[in-house]
PDB file of N, CA and C in Angstrom:
ATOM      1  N   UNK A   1      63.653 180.448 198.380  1.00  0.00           N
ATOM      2  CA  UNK A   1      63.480 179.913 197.055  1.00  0.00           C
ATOM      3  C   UNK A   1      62.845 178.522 197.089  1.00  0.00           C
ATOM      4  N   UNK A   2      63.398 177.629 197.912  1.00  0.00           N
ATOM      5  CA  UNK A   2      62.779 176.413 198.014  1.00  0.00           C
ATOM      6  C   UNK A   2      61.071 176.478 198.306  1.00  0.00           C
ATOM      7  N   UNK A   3      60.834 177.515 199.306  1.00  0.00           N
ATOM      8  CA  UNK A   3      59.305 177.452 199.662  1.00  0.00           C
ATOM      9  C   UNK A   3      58.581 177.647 198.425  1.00  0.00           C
ATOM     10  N   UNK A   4      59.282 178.605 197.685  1.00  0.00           N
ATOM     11  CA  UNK A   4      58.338 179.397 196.369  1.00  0.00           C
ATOM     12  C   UNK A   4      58.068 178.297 195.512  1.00  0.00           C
ATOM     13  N   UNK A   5      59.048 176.826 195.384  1.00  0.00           N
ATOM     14  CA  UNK A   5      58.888 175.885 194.564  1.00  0.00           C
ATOM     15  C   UNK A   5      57.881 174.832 195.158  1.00  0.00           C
ATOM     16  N   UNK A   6      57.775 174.977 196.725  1.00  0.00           N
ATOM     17  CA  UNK A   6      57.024 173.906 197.023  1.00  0.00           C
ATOM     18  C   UNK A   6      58.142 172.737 197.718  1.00  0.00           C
ATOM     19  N   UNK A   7      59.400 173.272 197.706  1.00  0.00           N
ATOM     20  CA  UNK A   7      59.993 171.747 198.016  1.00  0.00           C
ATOM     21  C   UNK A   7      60.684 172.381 199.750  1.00  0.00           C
ATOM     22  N   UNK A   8      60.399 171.153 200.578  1.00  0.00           N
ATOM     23  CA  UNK A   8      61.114 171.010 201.649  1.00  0.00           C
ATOM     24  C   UNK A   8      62.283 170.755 201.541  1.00  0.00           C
ATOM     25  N   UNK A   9      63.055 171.570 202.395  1.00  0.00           N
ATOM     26  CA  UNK A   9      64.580 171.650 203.246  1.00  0.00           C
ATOM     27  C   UNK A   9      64.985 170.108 203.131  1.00  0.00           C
ATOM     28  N   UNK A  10      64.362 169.463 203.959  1.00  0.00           N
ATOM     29  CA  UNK A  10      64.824 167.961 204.278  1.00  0.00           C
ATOM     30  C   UNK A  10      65.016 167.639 202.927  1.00  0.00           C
ATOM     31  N   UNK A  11      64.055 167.490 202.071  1.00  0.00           N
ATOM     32  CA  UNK A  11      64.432 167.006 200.544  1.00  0.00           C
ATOM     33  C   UNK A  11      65.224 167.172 200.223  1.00  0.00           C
ATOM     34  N   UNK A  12      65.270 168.679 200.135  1.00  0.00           N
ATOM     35  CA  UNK A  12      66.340 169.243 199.428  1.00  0.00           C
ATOM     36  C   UNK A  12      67.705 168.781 199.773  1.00  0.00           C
ATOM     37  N   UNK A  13      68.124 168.857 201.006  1.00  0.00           N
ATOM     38  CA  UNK A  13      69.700 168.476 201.403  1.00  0.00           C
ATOM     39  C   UNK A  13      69.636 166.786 201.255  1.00  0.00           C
ATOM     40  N   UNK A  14      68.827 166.104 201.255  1.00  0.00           N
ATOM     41  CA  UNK A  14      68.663 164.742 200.863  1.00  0.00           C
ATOM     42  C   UNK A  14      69.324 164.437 199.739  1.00  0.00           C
ATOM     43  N   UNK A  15      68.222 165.362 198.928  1.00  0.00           N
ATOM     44  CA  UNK A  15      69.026 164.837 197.248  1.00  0.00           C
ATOM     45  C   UNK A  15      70.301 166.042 197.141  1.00  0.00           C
ATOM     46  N   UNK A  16      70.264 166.401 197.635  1.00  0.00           N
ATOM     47  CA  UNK A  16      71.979 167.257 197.363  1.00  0.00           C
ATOM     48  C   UNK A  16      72.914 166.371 198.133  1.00  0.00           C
ATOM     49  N   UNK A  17      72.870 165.687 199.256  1.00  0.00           N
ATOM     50  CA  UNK A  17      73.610 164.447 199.417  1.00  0.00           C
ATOM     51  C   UNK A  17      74.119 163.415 198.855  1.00  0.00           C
ATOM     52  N   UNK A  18      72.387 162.914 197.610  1.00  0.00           N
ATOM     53  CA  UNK A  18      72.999 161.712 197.047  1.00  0.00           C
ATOM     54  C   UNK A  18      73.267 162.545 195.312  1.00  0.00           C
ATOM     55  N   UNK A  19      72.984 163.526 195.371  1.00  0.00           N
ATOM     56  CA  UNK A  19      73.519 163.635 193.622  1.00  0.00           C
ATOM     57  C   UNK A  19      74.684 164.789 193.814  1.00  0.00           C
ATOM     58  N   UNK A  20      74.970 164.852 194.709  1.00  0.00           N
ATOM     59  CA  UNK A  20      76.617 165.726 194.825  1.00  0.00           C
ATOM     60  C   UNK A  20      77.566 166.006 193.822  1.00  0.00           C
ATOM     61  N   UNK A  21      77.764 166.863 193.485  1.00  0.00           N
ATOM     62  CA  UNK A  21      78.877 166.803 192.336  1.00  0.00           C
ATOM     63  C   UNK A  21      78.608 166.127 190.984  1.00  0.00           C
ATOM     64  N   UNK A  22      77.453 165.493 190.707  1.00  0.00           N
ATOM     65  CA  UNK A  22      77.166 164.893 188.969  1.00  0.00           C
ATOM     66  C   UNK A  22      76.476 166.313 188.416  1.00  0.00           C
ATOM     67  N   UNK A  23      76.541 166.153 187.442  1.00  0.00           N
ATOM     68  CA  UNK A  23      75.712 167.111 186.116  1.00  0.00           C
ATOM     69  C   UNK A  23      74.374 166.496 186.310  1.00  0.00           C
ATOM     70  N   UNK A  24      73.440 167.364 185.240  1.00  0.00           N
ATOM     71  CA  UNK A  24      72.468 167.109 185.431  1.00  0.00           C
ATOM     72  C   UNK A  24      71.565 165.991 184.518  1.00  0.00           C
ATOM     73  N   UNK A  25      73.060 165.675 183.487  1.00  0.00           N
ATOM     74  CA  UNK A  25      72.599 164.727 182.124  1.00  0.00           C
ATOM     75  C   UNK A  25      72.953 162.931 183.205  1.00  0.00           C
ATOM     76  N   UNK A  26      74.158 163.705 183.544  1.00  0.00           N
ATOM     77  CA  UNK A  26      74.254 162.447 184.782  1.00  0.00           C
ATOM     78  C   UNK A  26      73.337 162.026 185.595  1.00  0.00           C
ATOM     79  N   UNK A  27      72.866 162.792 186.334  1.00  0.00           N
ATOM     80  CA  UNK A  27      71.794 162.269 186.886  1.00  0.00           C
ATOM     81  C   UNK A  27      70.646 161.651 186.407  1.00  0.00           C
ATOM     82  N   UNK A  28      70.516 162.368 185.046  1.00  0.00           N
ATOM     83  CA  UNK A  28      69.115 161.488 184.292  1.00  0.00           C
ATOM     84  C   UNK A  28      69.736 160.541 183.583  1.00  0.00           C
ATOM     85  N   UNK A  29      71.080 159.793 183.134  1.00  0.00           N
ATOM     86  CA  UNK A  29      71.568 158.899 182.807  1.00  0.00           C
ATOM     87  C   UNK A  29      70.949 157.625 184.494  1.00  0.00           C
ATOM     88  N   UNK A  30      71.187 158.365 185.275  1.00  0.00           N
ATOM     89  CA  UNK A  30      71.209 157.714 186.905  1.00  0.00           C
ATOM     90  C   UNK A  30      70.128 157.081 187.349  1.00  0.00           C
ATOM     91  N   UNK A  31      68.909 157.996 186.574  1.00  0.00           N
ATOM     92  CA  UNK A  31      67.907 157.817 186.666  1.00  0.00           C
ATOM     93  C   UNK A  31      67.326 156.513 185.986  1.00  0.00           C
ATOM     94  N   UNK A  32      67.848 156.586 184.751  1.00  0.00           N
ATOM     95  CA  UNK A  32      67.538 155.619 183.736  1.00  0.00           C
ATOM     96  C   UNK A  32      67.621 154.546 183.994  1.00  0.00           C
ATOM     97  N   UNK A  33      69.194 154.104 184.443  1.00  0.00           N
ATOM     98  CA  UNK A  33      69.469 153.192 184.597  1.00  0.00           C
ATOM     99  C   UNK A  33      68.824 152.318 185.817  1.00  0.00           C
ATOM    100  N   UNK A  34      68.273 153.313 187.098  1.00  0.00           N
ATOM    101  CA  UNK A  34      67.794 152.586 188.055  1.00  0.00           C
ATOM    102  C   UNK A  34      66.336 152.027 187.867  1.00  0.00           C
ATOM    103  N   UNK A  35      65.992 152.650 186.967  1.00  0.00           N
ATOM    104  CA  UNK A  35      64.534 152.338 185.921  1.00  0.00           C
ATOM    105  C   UNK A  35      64.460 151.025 185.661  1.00  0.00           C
ATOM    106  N   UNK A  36      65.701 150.836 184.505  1.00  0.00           N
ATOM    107  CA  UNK A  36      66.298 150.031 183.821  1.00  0.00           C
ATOM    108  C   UNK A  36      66.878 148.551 184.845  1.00  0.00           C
ATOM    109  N   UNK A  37      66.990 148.732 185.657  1.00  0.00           N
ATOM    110  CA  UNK A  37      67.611 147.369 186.463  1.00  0.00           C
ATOM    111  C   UNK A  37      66.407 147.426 187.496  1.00  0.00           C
ATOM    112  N   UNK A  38      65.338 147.869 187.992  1.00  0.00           N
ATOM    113  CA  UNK A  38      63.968 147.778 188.096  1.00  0.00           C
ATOM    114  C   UNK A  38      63.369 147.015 187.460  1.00  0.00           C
ATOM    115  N   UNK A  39      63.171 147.154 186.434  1.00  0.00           N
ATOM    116  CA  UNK A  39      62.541 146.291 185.212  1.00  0.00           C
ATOM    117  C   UNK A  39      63.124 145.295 185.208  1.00  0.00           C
ATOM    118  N   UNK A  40      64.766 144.935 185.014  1.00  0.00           N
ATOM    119  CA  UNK A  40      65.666 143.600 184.867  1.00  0.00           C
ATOM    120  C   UNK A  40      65.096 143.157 186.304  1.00  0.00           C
ATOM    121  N   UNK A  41      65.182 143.691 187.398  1.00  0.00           N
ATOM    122  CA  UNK A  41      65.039 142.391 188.403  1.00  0.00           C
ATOM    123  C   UNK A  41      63.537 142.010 188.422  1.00  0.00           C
ATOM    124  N   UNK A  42      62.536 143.063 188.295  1.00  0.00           N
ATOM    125  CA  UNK A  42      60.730 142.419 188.608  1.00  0.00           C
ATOM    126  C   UNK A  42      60.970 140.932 186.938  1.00  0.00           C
ATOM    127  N   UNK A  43      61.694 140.929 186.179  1.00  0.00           N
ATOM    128  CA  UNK A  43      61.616 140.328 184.844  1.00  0.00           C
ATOM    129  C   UNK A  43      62.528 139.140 185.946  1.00  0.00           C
ATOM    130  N   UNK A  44      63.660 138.951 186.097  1.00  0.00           N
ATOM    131  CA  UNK A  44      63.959 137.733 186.225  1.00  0.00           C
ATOM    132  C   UNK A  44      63.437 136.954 187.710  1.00  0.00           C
ATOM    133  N   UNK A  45      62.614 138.210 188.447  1.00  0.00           N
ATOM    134  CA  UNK A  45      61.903 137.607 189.342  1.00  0.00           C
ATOM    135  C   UNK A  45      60.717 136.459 188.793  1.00  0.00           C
ATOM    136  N   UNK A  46      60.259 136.878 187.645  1.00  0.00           N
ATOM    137  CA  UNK A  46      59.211 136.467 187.063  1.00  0.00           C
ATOM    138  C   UNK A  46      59.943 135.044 187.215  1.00  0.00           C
ATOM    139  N   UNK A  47      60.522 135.344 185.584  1.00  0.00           N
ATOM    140  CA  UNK A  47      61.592 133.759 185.087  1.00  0.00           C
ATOM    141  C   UNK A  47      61.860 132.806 186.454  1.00  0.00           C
ATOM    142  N   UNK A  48      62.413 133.498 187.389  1.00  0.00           N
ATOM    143  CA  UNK A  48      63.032 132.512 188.752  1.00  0.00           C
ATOM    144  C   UNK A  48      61.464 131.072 189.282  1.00  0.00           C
ATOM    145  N   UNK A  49      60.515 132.484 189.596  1.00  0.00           N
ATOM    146  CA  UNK A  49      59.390 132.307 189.826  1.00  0.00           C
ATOM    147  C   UNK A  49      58.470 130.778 188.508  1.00  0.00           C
ATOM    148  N   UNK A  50      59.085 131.387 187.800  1.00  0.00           N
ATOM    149  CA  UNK A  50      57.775 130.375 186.536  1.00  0.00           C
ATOM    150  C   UNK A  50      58.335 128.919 186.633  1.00  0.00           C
ATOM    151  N   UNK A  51      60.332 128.846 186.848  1.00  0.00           N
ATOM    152  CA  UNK A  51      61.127 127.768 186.633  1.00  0.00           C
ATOM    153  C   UNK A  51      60.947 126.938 188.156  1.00  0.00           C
ATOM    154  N   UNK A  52      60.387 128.024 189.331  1.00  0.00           N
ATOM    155  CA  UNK A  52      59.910 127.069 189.954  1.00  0.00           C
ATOM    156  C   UNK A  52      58.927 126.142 190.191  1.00  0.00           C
ATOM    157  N   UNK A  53      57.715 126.742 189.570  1.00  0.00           N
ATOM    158  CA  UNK A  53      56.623 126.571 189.229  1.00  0.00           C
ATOM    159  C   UNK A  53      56.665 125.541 188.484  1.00  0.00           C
ATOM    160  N   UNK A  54      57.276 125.743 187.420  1.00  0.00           N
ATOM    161  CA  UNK A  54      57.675 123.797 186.593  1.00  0.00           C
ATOM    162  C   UNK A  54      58.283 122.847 187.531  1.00  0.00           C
ATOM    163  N   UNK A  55      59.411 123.633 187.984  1.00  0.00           N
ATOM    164  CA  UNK A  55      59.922 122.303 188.859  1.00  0.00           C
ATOM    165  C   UNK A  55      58.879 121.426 189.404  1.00  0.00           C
ATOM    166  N   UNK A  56      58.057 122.336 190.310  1.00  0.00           N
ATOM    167  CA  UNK A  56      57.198 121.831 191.133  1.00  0.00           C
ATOM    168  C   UNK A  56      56.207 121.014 190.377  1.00  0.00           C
ATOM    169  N   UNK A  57      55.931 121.735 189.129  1.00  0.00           N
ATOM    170  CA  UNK A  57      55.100 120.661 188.343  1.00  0.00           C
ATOM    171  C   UNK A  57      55.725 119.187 188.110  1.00  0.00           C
ATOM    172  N   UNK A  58      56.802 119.428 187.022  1.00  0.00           N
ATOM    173  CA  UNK A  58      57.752 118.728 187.416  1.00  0.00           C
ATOM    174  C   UNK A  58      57.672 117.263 188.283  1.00  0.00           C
ATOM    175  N   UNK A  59      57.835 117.723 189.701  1.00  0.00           N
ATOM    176  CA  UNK A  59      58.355 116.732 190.622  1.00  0.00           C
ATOM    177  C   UNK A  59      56.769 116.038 190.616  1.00  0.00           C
ATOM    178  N   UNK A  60      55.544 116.865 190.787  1.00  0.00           N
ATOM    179  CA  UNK A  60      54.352 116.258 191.440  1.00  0.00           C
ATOM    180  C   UNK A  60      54.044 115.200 189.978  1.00  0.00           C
ATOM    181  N   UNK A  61      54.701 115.770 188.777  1.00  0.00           N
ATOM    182  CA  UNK A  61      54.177 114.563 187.819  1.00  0.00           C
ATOM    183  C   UNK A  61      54.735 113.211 188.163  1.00  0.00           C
ATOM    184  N   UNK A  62      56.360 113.561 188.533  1.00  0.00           N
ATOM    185  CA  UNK A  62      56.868 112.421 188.635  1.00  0.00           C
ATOM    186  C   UNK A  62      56.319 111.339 189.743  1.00  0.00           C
ATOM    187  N   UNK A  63      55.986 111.991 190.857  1.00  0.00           N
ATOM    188  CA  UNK A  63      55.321 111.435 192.209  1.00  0.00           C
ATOM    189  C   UNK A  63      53.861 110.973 191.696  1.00  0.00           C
ATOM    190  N   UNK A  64      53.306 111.578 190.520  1.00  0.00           N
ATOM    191  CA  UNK A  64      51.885 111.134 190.228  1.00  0.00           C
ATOM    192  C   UNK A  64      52.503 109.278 189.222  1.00  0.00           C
ATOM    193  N   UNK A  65      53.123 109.397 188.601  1.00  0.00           N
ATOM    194  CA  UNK A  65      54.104 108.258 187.932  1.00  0.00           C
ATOM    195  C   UNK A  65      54.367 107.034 188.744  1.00  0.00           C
ATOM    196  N   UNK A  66      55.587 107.909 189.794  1.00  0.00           N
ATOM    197  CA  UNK A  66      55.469 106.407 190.881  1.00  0.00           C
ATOM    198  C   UNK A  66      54.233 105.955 191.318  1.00  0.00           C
ATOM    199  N   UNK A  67      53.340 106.660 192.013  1.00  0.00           N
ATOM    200  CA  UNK A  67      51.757 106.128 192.649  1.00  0.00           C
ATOM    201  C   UNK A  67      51.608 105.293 191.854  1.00  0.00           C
ATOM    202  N   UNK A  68      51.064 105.771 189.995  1.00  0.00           N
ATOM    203  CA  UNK A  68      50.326 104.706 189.716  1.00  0.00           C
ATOM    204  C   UNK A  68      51.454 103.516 189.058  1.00  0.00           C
ATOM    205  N   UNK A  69      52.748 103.295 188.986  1.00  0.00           N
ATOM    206  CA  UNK A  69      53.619 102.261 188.721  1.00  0.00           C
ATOM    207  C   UNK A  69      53.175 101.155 190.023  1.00  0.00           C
ATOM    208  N   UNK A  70      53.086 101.851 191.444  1.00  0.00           N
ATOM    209  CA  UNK A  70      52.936 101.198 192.597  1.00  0.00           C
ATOM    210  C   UNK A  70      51.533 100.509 192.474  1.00  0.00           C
ATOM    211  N   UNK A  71      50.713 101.313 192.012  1.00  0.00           N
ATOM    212  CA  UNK A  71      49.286 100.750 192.165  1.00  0.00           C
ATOM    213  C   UNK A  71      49.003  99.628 191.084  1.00  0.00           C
ATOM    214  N   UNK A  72      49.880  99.348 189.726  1.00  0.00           N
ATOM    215  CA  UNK A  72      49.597  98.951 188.781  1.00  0.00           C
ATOM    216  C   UNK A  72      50.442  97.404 189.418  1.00  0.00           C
ATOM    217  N   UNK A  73      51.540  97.997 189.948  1.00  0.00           N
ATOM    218  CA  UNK A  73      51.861  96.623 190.479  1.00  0.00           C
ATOM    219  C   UNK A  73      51.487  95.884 191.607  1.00  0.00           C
ATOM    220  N   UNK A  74      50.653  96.765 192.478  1.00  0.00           N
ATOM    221  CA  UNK A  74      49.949  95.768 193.212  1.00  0.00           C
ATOM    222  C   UNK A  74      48.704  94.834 193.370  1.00  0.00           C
ATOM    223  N   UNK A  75      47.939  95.936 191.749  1.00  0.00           N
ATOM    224  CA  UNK A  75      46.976  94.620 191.302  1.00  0.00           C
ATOM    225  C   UNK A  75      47.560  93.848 190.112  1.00  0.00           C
ATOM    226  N   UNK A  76      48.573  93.628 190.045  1.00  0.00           N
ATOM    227  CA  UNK A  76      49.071  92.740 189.154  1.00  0.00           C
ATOM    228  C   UNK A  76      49.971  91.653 189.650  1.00  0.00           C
ATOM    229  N   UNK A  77      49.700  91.689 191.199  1.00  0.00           N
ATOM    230  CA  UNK A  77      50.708  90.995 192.067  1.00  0.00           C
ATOM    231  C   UNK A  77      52.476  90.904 191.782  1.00  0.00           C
ATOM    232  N   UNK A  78      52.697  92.406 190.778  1.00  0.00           N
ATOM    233  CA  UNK A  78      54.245  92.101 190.758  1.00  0.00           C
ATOM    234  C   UNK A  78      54.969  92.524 192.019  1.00  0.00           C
ATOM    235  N   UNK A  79      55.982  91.991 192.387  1.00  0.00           N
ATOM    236  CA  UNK A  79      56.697  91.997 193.559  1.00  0.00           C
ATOM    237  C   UNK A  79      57.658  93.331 192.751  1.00  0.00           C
ATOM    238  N   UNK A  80      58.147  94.231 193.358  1.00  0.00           N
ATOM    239  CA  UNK A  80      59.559  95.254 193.365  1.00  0.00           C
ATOM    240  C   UNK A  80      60.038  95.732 194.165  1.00  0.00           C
ATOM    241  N   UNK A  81      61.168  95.962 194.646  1.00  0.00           N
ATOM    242  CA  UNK A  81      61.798  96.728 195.500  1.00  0.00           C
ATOM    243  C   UNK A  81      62.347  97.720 195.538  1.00  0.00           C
TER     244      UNK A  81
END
């Protein structure tokens, strides 16, 4: 029966391993959901990703800030420490 469908043995006892004993609404509930938290993690990969991306903006503004505070005070001969 399996040949007539096209599907290999190995498959077959594969997924009869991992869907053992659920129904078949279960399994497409199973399905869904792994869909579904697919999508949630590539999405807060994004978010993780963008908030670093500011940080980094972020820090290089602040480092662009000190430079020219430093440069402004050294042609203005102010002393700081």
């Amino acid at each position: 029966m399996l040949r007539e469908k096209g599907i290999r043995e190995a498959i077959y006892y594969r997924l009869k391993k991992e869907y053992a004993g659920l129904h078949p609404d279960q399994i497409k509930r199973l399905k869904e959901l792994e869909k579904d938290n697919n999508r949630l993690t590539k999405l807060l990969t994004k978010v993780m990703l963008e908030g670093i991306r500011q940080l980094s903006a972020g820090r290089i503004r602040c480092m662009m800030a000190v430079c020219e505070f430093i440069i402004i005070c050294n042609n203005t001969g102010a002393a700081f420490t």
